[in-house]
PDB file of N, CA and C in Angstrom:
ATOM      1  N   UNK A   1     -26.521 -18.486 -48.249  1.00  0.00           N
ATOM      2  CA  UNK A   1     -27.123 -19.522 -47.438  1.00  0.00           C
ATOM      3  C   UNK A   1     -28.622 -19.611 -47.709  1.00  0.00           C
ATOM      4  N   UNK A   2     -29.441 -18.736 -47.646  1.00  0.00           N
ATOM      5  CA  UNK A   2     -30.661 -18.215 -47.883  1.00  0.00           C
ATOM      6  C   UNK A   2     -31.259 -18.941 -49.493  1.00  0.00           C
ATOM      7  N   UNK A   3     -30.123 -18.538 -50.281  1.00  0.00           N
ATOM      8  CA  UNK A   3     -30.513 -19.120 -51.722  1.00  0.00           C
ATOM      9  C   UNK A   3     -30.259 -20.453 -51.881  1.00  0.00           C
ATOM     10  N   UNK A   4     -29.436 -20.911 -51.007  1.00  0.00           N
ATOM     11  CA  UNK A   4     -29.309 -22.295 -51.311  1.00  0.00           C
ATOM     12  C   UNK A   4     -30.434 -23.525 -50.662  1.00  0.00           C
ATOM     13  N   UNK A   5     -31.359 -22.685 -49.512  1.00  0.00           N
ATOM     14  CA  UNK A   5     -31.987 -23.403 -48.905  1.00  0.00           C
ATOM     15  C   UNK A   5     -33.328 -23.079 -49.878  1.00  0.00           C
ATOM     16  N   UNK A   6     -33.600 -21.958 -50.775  1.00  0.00           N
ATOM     17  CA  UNK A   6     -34.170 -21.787 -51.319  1.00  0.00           C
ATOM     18  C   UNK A   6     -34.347 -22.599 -52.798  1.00  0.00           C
ATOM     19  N   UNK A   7     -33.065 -22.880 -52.979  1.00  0.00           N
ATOM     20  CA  UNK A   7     -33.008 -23.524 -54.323  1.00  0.00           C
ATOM     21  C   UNK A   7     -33.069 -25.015 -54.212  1.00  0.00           C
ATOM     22  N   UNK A   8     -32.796 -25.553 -52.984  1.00  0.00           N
ATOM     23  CA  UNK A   8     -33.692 -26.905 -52.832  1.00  0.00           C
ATOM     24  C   UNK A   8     -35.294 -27.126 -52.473  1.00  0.00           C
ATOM     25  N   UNK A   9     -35.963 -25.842 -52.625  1.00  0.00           N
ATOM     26  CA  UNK A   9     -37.325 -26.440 -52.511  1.00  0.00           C
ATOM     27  C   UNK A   9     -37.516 -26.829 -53.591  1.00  0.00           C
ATOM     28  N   UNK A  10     -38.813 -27.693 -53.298  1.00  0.00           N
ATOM     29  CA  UNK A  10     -39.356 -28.178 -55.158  1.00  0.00           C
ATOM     30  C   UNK A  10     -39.941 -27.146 -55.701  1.00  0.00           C
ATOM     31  N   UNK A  11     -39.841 -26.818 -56.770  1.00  0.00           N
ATOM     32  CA  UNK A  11     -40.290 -25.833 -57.258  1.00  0.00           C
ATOM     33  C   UNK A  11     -39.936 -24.244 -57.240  1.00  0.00           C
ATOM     34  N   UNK A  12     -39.530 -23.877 -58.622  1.00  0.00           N
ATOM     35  CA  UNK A  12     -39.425 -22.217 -58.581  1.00  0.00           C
ATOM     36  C   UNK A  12     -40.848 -21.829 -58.048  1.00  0.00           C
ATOM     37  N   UNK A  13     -41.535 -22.122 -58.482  1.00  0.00           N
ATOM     38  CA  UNK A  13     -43.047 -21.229 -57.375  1.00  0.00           C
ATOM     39  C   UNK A  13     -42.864 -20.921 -56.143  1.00  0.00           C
ATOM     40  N   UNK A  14     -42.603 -22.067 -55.674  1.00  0.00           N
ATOM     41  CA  UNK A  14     -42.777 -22.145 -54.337  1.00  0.00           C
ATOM     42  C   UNK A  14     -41.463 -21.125 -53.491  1.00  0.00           C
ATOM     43  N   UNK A  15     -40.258 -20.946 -54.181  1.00  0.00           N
ATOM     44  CA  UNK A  15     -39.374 -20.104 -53.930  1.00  0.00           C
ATOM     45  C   UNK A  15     -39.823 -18.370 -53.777  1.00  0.00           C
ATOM     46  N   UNK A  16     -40.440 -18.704 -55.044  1.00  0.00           N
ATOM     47  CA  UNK A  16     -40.490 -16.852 -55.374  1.00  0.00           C
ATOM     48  C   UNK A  16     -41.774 -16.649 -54.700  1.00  0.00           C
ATOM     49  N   UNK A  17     -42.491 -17.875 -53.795  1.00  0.00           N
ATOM     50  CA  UNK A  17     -43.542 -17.160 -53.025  1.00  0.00           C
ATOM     51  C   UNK A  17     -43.113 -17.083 -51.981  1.00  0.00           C
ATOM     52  N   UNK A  18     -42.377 -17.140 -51.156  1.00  0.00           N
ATOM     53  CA  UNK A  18     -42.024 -17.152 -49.898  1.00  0.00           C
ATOM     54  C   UNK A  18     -40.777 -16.253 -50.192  1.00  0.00           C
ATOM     55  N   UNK A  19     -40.502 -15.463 -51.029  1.00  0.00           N
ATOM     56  CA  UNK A  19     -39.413 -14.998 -50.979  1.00  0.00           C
ATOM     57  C   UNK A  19     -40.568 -13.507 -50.981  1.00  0.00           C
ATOM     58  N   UNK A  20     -41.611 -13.192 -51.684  1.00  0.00           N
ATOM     59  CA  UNK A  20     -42.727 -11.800 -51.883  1.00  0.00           C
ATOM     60  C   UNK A  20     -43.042 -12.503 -50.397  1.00  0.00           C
ATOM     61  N   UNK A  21     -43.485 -12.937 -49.840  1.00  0.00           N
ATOM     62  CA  UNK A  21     -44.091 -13.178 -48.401  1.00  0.00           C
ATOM     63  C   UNK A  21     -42.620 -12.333 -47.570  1.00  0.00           C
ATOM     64  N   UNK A  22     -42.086 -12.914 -47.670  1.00  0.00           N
ATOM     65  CA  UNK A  22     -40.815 -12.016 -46.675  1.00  0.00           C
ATOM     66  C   UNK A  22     -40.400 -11.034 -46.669  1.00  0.00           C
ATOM     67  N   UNK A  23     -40.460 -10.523 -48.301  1.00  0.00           N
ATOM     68  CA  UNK A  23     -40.221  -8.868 -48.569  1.00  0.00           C
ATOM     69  C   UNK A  23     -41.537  -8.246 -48.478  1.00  0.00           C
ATOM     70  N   UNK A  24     -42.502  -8.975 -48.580  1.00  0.00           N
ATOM     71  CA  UNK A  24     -43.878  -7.824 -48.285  1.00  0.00           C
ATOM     72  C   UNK A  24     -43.967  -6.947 -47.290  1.00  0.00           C
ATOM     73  N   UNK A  25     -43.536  -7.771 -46.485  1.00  0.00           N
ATOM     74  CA  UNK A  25     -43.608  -7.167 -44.184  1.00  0.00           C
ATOM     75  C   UNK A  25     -42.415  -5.946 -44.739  1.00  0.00           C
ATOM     76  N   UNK A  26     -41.829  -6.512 -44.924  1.00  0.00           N
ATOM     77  CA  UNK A  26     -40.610  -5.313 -44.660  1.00  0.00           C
ATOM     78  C   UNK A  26     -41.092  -3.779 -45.587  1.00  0.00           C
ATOM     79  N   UNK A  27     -41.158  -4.379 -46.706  1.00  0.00           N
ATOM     80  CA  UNK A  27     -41.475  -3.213 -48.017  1.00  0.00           C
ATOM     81  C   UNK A  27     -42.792  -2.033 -47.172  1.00  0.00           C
ATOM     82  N   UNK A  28     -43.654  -3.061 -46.771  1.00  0.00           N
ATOM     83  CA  UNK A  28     -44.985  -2.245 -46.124  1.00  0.00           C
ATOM     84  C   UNK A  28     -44.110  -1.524 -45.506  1.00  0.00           C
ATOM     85  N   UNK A  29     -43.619  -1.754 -44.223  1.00  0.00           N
ATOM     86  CA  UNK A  29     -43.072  -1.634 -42.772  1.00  0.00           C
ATOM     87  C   UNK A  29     -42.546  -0.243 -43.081  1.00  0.00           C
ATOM     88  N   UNK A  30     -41.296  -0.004 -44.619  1.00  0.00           N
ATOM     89  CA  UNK A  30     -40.408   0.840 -45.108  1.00  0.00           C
ATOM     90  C   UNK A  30     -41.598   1.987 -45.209  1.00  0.00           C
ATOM     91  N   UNK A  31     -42.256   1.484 -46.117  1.00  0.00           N
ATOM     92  CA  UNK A  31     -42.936   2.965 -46.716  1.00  0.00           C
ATOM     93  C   UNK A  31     -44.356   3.695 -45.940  1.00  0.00           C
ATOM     94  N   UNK A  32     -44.447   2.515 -44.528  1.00  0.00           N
ATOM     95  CA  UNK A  32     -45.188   3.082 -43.571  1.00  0.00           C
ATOM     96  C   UNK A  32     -44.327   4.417 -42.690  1.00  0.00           C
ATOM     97  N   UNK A  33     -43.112   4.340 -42.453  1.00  0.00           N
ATOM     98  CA  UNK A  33     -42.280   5.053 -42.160  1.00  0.00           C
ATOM     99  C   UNK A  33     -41.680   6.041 -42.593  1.00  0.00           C
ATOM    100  N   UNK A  34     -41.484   5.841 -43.737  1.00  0.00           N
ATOM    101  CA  UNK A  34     -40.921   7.011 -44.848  1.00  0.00           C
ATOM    102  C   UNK A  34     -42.095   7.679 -45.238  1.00  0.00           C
ATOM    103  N   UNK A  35     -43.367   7.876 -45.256  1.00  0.00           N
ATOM    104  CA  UNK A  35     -44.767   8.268 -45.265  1.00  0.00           C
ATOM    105  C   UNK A  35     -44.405   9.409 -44.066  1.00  0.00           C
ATOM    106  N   UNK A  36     -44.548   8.542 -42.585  1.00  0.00           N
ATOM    107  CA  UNK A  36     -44.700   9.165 -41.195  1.00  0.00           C
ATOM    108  C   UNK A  36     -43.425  10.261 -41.301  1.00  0.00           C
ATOM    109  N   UNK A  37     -42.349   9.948 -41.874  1.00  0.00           N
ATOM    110  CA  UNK A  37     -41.567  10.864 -41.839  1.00  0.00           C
ATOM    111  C   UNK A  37     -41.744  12.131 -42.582  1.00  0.00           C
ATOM    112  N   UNK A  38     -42.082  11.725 -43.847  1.00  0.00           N
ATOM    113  CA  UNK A  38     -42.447  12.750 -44.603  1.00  0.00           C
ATOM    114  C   UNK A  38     -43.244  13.990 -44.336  1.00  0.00           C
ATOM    115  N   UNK A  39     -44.539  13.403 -43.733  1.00  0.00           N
ATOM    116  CA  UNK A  39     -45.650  14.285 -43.249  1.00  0.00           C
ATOM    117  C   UNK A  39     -45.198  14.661 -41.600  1.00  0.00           C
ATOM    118  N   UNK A  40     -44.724  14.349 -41.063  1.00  0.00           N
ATOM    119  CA  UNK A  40     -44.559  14.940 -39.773  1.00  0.00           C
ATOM    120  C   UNK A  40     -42.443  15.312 -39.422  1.00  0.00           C
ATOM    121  N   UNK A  41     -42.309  16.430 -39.730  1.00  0.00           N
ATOM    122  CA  UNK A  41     -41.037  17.175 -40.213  1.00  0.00           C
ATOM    123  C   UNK A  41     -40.747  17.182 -38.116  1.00  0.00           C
ATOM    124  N   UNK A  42     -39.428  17.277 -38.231  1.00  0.00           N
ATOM    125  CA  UNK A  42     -38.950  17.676 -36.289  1.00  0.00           C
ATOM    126  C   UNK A  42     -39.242  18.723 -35.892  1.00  0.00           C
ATOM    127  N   UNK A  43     -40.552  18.633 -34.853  1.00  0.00           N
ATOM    128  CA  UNK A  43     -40.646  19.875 -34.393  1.00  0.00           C
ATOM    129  C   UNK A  43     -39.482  20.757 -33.904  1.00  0.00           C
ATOM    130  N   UNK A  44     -39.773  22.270 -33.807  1.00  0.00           N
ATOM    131  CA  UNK A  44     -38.621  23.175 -33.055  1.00  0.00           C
ATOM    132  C   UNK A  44     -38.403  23.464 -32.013  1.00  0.00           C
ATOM    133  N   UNK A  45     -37.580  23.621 -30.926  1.00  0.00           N
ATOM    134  CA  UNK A  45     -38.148  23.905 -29.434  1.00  0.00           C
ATOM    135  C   UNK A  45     -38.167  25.508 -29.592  1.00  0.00           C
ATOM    136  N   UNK A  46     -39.560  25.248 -28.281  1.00  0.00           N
ATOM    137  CA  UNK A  46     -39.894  26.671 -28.710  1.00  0.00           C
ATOM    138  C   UNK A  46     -38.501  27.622 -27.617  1.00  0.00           C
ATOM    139  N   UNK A  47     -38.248  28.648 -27.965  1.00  0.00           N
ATOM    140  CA  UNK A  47     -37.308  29.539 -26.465  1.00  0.00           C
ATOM    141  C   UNK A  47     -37.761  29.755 -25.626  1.00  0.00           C
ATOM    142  N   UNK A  48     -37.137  29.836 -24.292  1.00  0.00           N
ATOM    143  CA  UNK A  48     -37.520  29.932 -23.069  1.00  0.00           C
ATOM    144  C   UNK A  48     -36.159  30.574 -22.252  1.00  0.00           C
ATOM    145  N   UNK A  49     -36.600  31.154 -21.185  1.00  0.00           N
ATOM    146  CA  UNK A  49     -35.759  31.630 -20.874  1.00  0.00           C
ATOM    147  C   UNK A  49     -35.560  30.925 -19.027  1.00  0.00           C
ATOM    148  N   UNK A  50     -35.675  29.847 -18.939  1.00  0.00           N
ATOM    149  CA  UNK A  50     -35.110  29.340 -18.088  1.00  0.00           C
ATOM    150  C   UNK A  50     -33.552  28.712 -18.133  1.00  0.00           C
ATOM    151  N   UNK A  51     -33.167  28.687 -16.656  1.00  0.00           N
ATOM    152  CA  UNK A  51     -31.867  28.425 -16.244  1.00  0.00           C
ATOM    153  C   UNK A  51     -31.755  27.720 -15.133  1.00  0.00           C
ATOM    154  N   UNK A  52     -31.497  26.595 -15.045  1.00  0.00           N
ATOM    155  CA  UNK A  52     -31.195  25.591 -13.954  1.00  0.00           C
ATOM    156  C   UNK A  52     -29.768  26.565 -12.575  1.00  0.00           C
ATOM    157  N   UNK A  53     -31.124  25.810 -11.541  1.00  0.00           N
ATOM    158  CA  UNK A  53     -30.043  26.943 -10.182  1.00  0.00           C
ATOM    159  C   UNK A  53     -28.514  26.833  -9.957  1.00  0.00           C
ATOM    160  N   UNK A  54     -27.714  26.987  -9.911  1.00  0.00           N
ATOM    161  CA  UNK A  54     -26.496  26.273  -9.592  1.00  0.00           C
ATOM    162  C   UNK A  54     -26.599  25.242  -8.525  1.00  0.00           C
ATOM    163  N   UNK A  55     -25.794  24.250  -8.835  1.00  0.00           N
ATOM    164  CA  UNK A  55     -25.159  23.001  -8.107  1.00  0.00           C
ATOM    165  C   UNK A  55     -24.775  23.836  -6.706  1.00  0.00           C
ATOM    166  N   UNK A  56     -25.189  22.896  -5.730  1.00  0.00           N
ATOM    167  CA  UNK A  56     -24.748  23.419  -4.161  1.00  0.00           C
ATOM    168  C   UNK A  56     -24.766  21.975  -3.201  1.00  0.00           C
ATOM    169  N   UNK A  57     -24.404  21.110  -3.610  1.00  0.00           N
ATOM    170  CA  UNK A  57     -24.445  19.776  -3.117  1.00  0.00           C
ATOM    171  C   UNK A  57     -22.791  19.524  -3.168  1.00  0.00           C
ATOM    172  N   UNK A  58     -22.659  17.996  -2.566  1.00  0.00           N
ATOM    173  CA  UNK A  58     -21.155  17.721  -1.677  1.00  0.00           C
ATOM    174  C   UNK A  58     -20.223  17.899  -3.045  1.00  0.00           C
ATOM    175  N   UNK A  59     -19.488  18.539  -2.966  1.00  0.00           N
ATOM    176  CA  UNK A  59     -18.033  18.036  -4.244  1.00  0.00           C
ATOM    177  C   UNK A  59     -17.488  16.584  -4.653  1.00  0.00           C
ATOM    178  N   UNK A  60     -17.073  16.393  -6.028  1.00  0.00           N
ATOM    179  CA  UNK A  60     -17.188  15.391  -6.095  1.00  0.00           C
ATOM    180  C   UNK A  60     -16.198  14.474  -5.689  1.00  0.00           C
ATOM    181  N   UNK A  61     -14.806  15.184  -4.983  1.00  0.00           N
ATOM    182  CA  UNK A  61     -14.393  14.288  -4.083  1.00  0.00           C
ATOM    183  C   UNK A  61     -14.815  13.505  -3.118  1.00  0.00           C
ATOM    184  N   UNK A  62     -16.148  14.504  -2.205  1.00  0.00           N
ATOM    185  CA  UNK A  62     -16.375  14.017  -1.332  1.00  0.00           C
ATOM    186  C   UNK A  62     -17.721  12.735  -1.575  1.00  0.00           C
ATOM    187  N   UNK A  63     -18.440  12.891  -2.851  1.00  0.00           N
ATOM    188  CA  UNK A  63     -19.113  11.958  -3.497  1.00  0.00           C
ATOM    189  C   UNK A  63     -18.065  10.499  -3.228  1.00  0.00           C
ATOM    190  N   UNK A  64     -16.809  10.387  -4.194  1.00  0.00           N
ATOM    191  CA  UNK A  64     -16.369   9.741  -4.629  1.00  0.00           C
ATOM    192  C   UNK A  64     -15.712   8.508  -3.011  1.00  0.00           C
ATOM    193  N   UNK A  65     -15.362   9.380  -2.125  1.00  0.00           N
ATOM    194  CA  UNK A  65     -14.905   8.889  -1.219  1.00  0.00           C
ATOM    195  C   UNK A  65     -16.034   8.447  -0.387  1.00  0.00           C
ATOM    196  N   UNK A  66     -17.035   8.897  -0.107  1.00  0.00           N
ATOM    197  CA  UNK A  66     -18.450   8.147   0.277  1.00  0.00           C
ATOM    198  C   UNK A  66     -18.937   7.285  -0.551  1.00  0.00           C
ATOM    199  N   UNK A  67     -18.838   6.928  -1.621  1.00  0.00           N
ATOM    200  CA  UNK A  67     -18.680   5.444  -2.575  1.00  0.00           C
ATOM    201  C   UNK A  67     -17.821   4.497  -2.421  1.00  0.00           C
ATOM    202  N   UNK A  68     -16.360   4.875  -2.338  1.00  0.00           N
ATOM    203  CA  UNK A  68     -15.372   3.889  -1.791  1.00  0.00           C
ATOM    204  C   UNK A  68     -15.270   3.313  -0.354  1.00  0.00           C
ATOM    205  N   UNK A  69     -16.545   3.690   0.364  1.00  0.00           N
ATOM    206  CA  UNK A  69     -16.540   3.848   1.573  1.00  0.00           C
ATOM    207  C   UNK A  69     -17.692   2.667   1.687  1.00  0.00           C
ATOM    208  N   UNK A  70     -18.587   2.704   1.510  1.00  0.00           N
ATOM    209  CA  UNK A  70     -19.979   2.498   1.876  1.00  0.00           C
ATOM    210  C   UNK A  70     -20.535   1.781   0.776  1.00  0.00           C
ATOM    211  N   UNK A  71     -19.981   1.556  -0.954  1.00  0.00           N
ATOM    212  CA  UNK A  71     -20.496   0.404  -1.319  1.00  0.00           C
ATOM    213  C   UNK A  71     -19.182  -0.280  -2.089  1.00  0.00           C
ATOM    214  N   UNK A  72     -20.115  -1.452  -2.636  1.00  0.00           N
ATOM    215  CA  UNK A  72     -19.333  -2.637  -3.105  1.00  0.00           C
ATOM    216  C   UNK A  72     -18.485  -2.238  -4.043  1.00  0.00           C
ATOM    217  N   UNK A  73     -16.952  -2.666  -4.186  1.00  0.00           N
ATOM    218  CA  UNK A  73     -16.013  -2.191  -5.300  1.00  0.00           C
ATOM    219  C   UNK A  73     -16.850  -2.447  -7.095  1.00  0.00           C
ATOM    220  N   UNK A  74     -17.665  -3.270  -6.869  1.00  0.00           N
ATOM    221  CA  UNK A  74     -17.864  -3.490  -7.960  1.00  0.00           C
ATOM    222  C   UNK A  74     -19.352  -2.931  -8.878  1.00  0.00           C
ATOM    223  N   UNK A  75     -19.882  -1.597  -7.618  1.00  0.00           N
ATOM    224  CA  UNK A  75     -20.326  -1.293  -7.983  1.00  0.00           C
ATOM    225  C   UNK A  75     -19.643   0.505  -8.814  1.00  0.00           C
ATOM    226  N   UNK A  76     -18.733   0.218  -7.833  1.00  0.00           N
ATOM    227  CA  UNK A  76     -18.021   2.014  -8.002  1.00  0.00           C
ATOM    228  C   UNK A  76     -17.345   1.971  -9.676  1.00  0.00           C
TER     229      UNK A  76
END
């Protein structure tokens, strides 16, 4: 589709400039990224020795039935 709207402009010039205008953005865009990636690798998490408290809140029956209760079916 692209080439065909391309191949009715007047002129090959005028094609193959608007065709480097459209791949320029992108090409930059690529190797601005693949750069950032390169030089900055995934940091590691550091260890820790925390542990989340145990759960001590309602069961989830009783969640579930205070939803069917109190809001809209179409939110449950």
């Amino acid at each position: 589709m692209a080439m065909q709207i391309l191949a009715t402009m007047k002129g090959q010039f005028q094609a193959k400039e608007l065709l480097r205008r459209c791949r320029g953005f992108s090409q930059v865009a690529d190797r601005e990224t693949i750069a950032h990636e390169i030089e900055s690798p995934i940091p590691k998490m550091p260890l820790f020795d925390y542990a989340p408290p145990p759960y001590d809140g309602p069961p989830a029956a009783e969640i579930l039935q205070k939803r069917k209760q109190f809001l809209s079916p179409s939110i449950i």
